[in-house]
Protein backbone atom coordinates (compact mmCIF):
# COMPACT_ATOMS: atom_id res chain seq x y z
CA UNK A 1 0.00 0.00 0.00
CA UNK A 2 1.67 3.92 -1.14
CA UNK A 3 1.84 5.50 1.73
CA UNK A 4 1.25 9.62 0.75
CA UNK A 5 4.70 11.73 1.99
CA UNK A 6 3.98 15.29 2.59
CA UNK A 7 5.96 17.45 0.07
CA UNK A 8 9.06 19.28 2.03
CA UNK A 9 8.35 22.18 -0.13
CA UNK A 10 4.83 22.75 0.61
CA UNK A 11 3.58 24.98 3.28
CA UNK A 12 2.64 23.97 6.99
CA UNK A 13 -1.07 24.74 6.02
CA UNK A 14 -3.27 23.75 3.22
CA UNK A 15 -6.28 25.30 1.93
CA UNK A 16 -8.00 22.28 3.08
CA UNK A 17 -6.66 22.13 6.70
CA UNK A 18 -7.35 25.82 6.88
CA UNK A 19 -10.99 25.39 5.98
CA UNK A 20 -11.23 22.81 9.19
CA UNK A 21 -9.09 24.20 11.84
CA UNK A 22 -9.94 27.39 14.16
CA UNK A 23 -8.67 30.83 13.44
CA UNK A 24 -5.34 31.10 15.68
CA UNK A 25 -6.27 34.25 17.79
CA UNK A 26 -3.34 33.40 20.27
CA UNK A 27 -1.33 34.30 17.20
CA UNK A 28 -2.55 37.53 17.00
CA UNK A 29 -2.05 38.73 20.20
CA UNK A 30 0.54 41.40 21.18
CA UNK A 31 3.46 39.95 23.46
CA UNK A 32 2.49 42.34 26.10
CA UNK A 33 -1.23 40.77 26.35
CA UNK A 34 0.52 37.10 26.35
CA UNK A 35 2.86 37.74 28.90
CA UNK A 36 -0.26 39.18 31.15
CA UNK A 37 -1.79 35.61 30.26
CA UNK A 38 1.57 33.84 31.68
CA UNK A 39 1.58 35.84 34.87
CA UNK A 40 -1.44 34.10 35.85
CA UNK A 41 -0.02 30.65 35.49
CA UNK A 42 2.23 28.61 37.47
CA UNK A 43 5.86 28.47 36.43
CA UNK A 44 5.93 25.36 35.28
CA UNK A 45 2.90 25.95 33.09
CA UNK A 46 4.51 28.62 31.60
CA UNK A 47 7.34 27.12 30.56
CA UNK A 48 5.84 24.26 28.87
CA UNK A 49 4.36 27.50 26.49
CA UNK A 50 7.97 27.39 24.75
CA UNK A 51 6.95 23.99 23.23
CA UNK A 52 3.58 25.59 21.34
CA UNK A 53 5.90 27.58 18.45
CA UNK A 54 8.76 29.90 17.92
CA UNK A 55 6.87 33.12 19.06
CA UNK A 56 6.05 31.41 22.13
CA UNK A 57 9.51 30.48 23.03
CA UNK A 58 11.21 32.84 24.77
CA UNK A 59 8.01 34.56 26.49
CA UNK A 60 8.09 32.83 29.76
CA UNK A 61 11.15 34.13 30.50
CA UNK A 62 9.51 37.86 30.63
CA UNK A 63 7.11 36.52 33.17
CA UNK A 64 6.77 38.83 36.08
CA UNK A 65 5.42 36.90 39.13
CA UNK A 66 7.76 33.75 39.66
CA UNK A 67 7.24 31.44 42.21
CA UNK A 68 10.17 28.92 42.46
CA UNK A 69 9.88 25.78 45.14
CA UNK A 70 8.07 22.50 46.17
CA UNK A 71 4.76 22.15 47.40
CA UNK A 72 3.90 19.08 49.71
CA UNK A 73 1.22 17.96 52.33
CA UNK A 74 2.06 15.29 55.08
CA UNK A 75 -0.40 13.51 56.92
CA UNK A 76 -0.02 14.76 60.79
CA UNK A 77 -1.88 13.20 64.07
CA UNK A 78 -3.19 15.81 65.70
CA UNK A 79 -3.74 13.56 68.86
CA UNK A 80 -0.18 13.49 70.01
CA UNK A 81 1.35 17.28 70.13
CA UNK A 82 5.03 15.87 70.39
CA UNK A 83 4.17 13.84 67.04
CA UNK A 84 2.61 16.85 65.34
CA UNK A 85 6.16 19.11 66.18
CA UNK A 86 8.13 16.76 64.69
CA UNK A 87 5.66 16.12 61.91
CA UNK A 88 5.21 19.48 60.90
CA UNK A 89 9.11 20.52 61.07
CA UNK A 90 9.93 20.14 57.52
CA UNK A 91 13.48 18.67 57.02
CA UNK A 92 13.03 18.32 53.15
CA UNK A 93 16.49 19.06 51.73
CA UNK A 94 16.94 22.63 50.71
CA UNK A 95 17.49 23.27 46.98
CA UNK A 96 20.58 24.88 45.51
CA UNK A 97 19.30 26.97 42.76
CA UNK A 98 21.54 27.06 39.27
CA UNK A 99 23.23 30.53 38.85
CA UNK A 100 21.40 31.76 35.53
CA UNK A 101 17.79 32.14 37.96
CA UNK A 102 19.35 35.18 39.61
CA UNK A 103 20.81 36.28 36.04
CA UNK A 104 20.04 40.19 35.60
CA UNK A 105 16.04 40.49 34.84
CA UNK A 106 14.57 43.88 34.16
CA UNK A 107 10.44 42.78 33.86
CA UNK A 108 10.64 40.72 37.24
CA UNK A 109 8.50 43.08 39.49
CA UNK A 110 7.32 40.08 42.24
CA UNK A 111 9.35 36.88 43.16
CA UNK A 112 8.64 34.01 45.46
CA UNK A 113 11.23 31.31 46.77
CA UNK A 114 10.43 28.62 48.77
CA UNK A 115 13.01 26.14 50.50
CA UNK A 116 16.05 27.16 49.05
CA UNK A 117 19.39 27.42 50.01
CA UNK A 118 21.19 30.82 48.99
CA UNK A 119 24.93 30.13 50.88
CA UNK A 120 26.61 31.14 47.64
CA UNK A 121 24.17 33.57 46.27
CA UNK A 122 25.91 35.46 43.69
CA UNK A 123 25.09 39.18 42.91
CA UNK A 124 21.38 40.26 42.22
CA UNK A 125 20.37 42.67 39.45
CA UNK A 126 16.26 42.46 39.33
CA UNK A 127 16.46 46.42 38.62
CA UNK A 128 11.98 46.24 38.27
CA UNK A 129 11.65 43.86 41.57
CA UNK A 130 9.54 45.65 43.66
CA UNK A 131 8.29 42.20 46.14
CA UNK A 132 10.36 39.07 47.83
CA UNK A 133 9.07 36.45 49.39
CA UNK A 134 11.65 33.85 50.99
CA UNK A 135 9.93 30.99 52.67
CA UNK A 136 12.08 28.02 54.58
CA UNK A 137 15.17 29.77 52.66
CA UNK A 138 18.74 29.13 54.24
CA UNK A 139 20.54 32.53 53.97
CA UNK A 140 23.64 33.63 55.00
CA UNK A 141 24.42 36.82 57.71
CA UNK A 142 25.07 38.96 54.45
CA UNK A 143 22.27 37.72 51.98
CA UNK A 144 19.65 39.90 52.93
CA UNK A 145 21.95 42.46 52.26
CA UNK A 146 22.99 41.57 49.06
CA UNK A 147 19.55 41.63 47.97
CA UNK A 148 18.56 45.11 49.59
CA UNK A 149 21.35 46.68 48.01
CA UNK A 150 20.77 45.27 44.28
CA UNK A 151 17.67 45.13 43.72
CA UNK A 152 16.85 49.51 43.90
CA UNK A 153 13.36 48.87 43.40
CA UNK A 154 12.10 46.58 46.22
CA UNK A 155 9.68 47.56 48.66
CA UNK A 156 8.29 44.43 50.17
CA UNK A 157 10.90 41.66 51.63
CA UNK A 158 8.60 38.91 53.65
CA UNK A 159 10.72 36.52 55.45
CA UNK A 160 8.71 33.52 56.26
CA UNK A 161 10.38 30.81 58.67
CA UNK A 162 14.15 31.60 57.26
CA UNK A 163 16.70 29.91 58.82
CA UNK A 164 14.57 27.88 61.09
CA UNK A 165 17.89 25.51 62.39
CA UNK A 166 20.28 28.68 63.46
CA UNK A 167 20.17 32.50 63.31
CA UNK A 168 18.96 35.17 61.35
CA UNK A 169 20.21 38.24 60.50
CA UNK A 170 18.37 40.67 58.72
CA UNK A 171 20.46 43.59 57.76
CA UNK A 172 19.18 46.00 55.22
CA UNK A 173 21.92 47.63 53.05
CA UNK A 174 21.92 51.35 54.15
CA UNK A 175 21.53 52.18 50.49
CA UNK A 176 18.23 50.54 50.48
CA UNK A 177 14.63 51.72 49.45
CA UNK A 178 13.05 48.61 51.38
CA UNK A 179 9.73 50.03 53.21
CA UNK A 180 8.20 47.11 54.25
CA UNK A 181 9.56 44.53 56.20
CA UNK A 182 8.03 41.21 57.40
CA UNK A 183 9.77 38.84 60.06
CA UNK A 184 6.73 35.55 59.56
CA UNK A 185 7.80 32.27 62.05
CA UNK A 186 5.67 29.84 63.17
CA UNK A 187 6.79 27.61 66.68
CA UNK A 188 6.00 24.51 64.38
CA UNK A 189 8.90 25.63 61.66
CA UNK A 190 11.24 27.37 63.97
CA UNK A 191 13.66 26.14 67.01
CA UNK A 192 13.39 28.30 70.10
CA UNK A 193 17.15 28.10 70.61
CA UNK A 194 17.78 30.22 68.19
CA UNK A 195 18.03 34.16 68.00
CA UNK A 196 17.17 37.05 65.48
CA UNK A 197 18.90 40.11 64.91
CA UNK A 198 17.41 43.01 62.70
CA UNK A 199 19.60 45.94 61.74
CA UNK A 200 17.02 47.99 59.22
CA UNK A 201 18.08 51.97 59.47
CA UNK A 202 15.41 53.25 56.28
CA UNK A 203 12.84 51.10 56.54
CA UNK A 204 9.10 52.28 57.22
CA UNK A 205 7.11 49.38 58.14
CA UNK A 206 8.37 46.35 60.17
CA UNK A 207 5.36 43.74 60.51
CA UNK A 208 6.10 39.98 62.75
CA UNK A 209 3.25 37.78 62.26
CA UNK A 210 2.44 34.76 63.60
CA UNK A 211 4.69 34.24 66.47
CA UNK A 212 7.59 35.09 68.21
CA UNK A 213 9.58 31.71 68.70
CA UNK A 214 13.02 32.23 69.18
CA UNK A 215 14.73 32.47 72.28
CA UNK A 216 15.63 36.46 72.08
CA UNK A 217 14.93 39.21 69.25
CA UNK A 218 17.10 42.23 68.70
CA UNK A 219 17.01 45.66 66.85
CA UNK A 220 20.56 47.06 66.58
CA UNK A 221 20.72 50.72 65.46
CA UNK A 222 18.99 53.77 64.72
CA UNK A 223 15.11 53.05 63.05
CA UNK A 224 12.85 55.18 61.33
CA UNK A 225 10.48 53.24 61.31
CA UNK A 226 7.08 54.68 61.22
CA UNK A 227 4.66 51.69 61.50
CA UNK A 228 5.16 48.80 63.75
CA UNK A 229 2.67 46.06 63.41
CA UNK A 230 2.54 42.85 66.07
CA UNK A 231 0.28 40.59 64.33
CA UNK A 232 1.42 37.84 66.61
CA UNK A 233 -2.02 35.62 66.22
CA UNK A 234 -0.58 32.30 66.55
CA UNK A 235 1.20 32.64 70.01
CA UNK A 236 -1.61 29.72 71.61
CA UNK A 237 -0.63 26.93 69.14
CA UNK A 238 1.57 25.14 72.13
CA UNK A 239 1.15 25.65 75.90
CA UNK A 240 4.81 27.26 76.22
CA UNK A 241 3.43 30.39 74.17
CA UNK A 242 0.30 30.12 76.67
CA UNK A 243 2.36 29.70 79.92
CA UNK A 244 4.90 32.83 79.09
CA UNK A 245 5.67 33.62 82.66
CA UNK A 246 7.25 30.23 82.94
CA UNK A 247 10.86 29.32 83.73
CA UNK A 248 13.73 28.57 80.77
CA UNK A 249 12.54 29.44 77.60
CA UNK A 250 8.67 29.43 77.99
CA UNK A 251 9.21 32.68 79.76
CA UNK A 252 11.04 34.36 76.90
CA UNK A 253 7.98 35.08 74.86
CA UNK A 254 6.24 37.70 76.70
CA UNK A 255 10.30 39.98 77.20
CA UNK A 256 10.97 39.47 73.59
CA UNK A 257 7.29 41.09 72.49
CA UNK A 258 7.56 44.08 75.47
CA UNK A 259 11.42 44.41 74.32
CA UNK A 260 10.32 45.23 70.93
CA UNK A 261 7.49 46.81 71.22
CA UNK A 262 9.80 49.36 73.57
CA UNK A 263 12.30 49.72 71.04
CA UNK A 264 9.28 50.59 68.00
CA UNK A 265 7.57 53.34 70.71
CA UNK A 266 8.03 55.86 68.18
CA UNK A 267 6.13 54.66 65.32
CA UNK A 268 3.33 57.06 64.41
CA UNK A 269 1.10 53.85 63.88
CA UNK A 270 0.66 50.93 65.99
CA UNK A 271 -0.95 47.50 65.34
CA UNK A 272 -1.40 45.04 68.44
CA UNK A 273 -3.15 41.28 68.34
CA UNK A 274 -4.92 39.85 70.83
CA UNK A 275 -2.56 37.89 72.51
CA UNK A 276 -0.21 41.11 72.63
CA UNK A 277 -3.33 43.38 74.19
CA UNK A 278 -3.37 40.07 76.90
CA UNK A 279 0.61 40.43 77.69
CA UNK A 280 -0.14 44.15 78.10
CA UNK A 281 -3.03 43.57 80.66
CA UNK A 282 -0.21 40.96 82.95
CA UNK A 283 1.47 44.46 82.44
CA UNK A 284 -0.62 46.31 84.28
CA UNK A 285 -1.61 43.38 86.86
CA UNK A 286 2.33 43.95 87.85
CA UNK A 287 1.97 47.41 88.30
CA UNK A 288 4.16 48.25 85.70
CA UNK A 289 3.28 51.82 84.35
CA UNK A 290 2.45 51.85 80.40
CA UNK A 291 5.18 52.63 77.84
CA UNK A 292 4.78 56.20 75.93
CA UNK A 293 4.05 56.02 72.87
CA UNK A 294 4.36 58.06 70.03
CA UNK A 295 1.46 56.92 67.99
CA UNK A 296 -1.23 58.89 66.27
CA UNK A 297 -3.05 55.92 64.89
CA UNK A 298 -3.70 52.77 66.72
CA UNK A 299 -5.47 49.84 65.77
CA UNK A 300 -6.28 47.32 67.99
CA UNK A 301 -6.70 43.26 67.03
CA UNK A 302 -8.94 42.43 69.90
CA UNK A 303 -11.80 39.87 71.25
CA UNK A 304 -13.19 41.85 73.93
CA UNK A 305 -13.08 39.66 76.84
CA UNK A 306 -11.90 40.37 80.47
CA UNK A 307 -8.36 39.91 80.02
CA UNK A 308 -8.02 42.65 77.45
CA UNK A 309 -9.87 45.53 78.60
CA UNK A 310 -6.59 46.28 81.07
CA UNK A 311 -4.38 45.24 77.89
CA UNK A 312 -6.75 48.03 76.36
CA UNK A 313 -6.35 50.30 78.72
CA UNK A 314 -2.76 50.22 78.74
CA UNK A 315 -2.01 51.51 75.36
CA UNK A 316 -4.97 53.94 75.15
CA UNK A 317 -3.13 55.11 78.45
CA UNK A 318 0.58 55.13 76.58
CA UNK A 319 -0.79 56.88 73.42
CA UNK A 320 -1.01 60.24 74.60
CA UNK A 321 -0.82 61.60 71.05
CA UNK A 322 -3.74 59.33 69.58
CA UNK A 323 -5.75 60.82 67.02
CA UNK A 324 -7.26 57.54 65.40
CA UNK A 325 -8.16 54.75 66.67
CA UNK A 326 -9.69 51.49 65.33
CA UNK A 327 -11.06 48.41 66.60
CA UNK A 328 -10.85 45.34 65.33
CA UNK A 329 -13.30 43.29 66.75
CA UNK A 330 -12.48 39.26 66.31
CA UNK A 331 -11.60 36.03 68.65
CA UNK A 332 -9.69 36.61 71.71
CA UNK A 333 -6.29 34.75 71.94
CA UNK A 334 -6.34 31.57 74.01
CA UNK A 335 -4.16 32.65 76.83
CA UNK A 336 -3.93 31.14 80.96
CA UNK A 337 -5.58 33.27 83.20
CA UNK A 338 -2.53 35.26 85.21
CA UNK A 339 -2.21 35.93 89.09
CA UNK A 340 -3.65 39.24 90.38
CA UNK A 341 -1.44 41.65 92.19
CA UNK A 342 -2.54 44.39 94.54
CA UNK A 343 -1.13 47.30 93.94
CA UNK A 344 -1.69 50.94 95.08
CA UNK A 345 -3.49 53.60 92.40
CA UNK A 346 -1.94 56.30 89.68
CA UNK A 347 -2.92 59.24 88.42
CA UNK A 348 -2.97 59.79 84.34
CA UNK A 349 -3.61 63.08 82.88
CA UNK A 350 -4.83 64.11 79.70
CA UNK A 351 -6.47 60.82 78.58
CA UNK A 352 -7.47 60.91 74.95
CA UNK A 353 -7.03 64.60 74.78
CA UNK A 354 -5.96 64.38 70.94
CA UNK A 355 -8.17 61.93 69.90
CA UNK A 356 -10.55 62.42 66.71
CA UNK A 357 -11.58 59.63 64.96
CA UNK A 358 -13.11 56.15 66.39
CA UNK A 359 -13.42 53.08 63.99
CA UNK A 360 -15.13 49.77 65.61
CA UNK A 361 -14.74 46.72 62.29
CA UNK A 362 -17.02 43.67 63.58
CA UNK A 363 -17.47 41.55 60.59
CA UNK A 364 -18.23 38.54 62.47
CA UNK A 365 -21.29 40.06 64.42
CA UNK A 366 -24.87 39.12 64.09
CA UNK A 367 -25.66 42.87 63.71
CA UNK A 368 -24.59 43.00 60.48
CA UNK A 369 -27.20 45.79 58.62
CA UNK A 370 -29.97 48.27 59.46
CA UNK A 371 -32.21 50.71 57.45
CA UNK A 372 -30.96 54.10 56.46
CA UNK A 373 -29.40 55.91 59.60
CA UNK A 374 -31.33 53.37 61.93
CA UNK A 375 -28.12 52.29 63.43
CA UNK A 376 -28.73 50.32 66.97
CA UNK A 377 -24.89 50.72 69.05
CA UNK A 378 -26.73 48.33 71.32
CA UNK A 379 -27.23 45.41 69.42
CA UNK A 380 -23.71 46.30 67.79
CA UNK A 381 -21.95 45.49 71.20
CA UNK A 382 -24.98 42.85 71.94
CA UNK A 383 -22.51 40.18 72.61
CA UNK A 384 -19.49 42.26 74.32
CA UNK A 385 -20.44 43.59 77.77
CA UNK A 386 -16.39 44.62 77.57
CA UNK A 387 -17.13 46.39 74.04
CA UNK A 388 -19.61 48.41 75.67
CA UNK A 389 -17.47 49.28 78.28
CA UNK A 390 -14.84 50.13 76.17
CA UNK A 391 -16.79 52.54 74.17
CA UNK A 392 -18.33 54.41 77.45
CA UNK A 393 -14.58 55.12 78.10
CA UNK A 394 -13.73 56.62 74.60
CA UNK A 395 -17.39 58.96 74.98
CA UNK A 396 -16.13 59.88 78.42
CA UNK A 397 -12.57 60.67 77.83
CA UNK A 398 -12.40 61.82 74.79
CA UNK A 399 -13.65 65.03 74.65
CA UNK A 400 -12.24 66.36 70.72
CA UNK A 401 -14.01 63.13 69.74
CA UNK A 402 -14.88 64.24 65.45
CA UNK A 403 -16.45 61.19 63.88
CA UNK A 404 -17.13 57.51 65.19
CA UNK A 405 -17.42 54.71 62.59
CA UNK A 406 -18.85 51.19 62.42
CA UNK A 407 -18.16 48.78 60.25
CA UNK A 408 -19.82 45.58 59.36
CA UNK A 409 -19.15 43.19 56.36
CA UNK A 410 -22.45 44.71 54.93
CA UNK A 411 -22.72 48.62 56.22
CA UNK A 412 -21.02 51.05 57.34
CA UNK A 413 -21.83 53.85 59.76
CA UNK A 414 -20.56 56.96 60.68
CA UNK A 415 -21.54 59.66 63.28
CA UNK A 416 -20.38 62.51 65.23
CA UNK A 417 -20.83 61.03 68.57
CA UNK A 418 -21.88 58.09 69.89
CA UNK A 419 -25.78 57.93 70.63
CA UNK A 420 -27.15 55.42 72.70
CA UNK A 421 -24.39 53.92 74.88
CA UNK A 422 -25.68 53.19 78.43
CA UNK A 423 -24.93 55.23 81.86
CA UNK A 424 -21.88 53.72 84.04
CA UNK A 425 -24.51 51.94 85.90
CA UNK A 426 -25.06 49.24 83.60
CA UNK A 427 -21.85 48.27 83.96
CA UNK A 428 -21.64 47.81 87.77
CA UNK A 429 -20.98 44.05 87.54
CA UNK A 430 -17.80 44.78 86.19
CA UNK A 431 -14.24 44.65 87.43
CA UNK A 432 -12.08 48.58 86.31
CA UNK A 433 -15.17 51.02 84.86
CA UNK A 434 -12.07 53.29 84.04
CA UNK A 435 -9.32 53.29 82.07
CA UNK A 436 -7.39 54.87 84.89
CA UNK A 437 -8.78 52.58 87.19
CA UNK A 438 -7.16 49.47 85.56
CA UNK A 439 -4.00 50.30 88.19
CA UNK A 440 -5.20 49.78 90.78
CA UNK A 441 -6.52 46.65 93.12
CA UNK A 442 -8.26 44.42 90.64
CA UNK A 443 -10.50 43.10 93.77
CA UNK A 444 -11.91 46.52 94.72
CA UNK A 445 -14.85 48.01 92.44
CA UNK A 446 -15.18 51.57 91.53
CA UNK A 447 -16.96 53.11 94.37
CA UNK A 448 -20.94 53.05 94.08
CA UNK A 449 -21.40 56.86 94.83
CA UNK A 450 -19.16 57.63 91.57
CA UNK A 451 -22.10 56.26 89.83
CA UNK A 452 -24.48 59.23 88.91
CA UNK A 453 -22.42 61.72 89.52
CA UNK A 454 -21.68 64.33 86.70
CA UNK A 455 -18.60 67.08 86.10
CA UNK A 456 -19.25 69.21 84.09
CA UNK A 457 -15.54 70.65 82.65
CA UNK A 458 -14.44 73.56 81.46
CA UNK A 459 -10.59 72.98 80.78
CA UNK A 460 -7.87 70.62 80.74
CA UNK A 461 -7.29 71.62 84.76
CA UNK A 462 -10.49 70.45 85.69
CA UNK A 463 -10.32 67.24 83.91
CA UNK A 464 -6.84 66.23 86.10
CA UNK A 465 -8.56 67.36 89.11
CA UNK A 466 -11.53 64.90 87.85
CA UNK A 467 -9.12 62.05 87.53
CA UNK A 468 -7.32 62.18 90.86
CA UNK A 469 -10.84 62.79 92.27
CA UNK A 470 -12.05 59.38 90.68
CA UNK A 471 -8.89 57.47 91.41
CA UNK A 472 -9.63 58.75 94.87
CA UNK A 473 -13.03 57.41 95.16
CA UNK A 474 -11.62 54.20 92.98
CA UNK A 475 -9.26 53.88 96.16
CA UNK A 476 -11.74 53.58 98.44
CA UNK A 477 -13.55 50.95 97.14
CA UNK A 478 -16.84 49.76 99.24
CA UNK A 479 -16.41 52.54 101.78
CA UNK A 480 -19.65 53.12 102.92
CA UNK A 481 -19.22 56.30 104.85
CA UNK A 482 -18.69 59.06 101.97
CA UNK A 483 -21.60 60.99 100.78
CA UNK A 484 -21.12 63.00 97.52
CA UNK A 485 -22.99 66.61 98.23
CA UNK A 486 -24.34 66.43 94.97
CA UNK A 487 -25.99 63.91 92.23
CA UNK A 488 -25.90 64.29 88.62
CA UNK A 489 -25.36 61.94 86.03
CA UNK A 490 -21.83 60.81 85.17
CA UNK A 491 -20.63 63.25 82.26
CA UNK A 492 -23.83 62.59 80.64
CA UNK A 493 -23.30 64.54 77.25
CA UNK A 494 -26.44 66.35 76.23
């Protein structure tokens, strides 16, 4: 049987074939619409592109997001919490990468490398590289600033569980323009013998999520930074994070969060987790005075329950220059309760003096949406007798108070003032009704007669006299012998 050869000579496309096959559109396309198309791929997907024709070939290699590394999932018992640390620790070999990866690229604007090992890392040139994410990467005391000082464009380094085995030092090259950095460990990933040092003079925003697991964490030099944000959410996972007043290293945790939170004082805005706000309220349980603070913006990660409201009252306390404020109103962190101390009373002047601008976000409420301006603050704090409480403070104290928000996953609201939070007596069930009261004896309650009893001020003077006249009363606690001359309602606002 002939067997019909294709002619050499003829062209890849008949008439015929081209009457039964599709238009190519791909074809068509400019290389700057194809290389959008790659960027949504994975890398290996985009790769195998070069195979589909000539034009195709090289495009891949202008991709700009490139995510190089091994994905994996183990099967863990949960059961057994020795098991699942030993489980969980991954001790995959690291990768050595070949030299031409890190070859000079001028489209790369976003890279991602995961369980690497950069010990010889050899000059970087990604001139367009603007974000860096190294996750379970081996680096060396100068490769973080290597890539700070080559790479003039980067604004984003994320270090995610680096160096899990020994130290890490993260020094930013002085010639950087780095303005975000993020320090991301996990106790699962990362051995608590180890330490972290962080030398970053320019850099704006330093962010540590997750957990602080090593045994110590410094900050060497001068900072500038201006946003300092302790996103430290996964502190419960093991009962060392809960018990941090411990002996040996369980009691590291707490000193390595105050420690740097001391040394990031000045940032002009402040982030704090739950589990910080609760280290913060042990704080004031020890009678230790609040740090000052020079934030104008603080936003606060927080659950609401007992053991916060002192954390609460601690930084609102510290923040003498607050001017925003929002509230982030989730799950409380999962920490032991701590041992009360008694401890005499302190005076605090100007509380909240500067403050403007109030935003509560509860997505996770059941008060979720209303009609028009029919907003109920009562059902929004339905479930937080501490929420409530918190926001009687802010309408007492802060008297420059501008505009309060509330935020839902559906609505938002925004007022002057708040409207319908209840009188101080609703509250008389609870431990600390002020946030100056918080230093004092946590077994004594504010006294009764403060309770209906309104000032009504006319300058800053008479506001410190008002606070060393509550702390006074606060002091007493269930003396039954003083009689106020006069009732009003507490700083009822008309």
């Amino acid at each position: 049987m002939d067997v019909l050869q294709p002619d050499s000579k003829c062209p890849r496309t008949s008439a015929v074939l081209d009457d039964n096959t599709e238009p190519d559109y791909f074809g068509k396309l400019h290389d700057d619409l194809l290389i959008e198309i790659l960027d949504k791929l994975p890398m290996e997907v985009a790769m195998d592109t070069s195979l589909l024709s000539k034009s195709w070939k090289d495009l891949w290699k202008h991709k700009r997001n490139v995510e190089l590394g091994q994905k994996w999932v183990q099967n863990c018992d949960f059961n057994d919490r020795n098991d699942n640390r030993i489980k969980w620790r991954r001790r995959y070999p690291l990768v050595d990468m070949p030299n031409w990866v890190y070859s000079p690229c001028s489209s790369l604007v976003k890279l991602i490398l995961i369980s690497l090992q950069l010990n010889t890392l050899p000059p970087l040139h990604f001139k367009a590289l603007r974000e860096l994410y190294l996750e379970h990467v081996k680096l060396t005391k100068d490769s973080v600033e290597k890539i700070t000082s080559n790479c003039p464009s980067l604004g984003l380094l994320s270090l995610s569980n680096c160096n899990p085995t020994t130290g890490l030092n993260i020094n930013v090259a002085a010639n950087s323009s780095l303005l975000h950095l993020v320090v991301n460990e996990e106790f699962t990933d990362v051995r608590n013998a180890t330490e972290l040092c962080i030398r970053a003079p320019n850099v704006k925003t330093i962010e540590f999520a997750s957990a602080l697991p090593r045994k110590s964490y410094r900050m060497d030099g001068t900072l500038a930074c201006s946003e300092a944000i302790f996103r430290l959410d996964k502190m419960h996972h093991r009962p060392q994070a809960i018990r941090i007043f411990s002996s040996g290293l369980k009691g590291y945790y707490a000193k390595n969060f105050l420690g740097l939170l001391r040394k990031l004082a000045t940032a002009k805005v402040l982030t704090v987790s739950s589990w910080c706000i609760q280290v913060l309220s042990m704080e004031v349980y020890n009678f230790r005075k609040p740090l000052t603070f020079e934030a104008s913006h603080l936003i606060l990660e927080t659950g609401l329950c007992r053991w916060e409201f002192q954390g609460i009252a601690y930084m609102l306390l510290g923040c003498y220059k607050l001017e925003n404020l929002t509230i982030v109103m989730g799950d409380p962190a999962h920490l032991n309760a701590i041992c009360q101390v008694r401890n005499p009373g302190v005076q605090f002047d100007n509380i909240l003096q500067q403050l403007e601008t109030i935003e509560f976000k509860y997505y996770s409420a059941t008060y979720q949406t209303w009609d028009g301006d029919d907003f109920n603050e009562s059902l929004f704090f339905a479930v937080s007798d501490f929420g409530r409480l918190l926001a009687w403070n802010l309408k007492t104290y802060a008297d420059n108070l501008k505009k309060v928000v509330f935020s839902t996953r559906q609505k938002h609201f925004a007022s002057d003032q708040f409207r319908s939070i209840e009188a101080l007596s609703t509250f008389k069930k609870l431990y600390q009704c002020h946030l100056p009261c918080v230093y004092r004896n946590p077994t004594d309650r504010c006294h009764p007669a403060l309770i209906g009893v309104n000032f009504h001020l006319r300058n800053g003077s008479d506001r410190c006299k008002l606070s060393t006249f509550g702390m006074m009363l606060c002091a007493m606690g269930s003396c039954s012998s003083f009689v106020l001359e006069f009732s009003l309602d507490y700083r009822q606002r008309v």
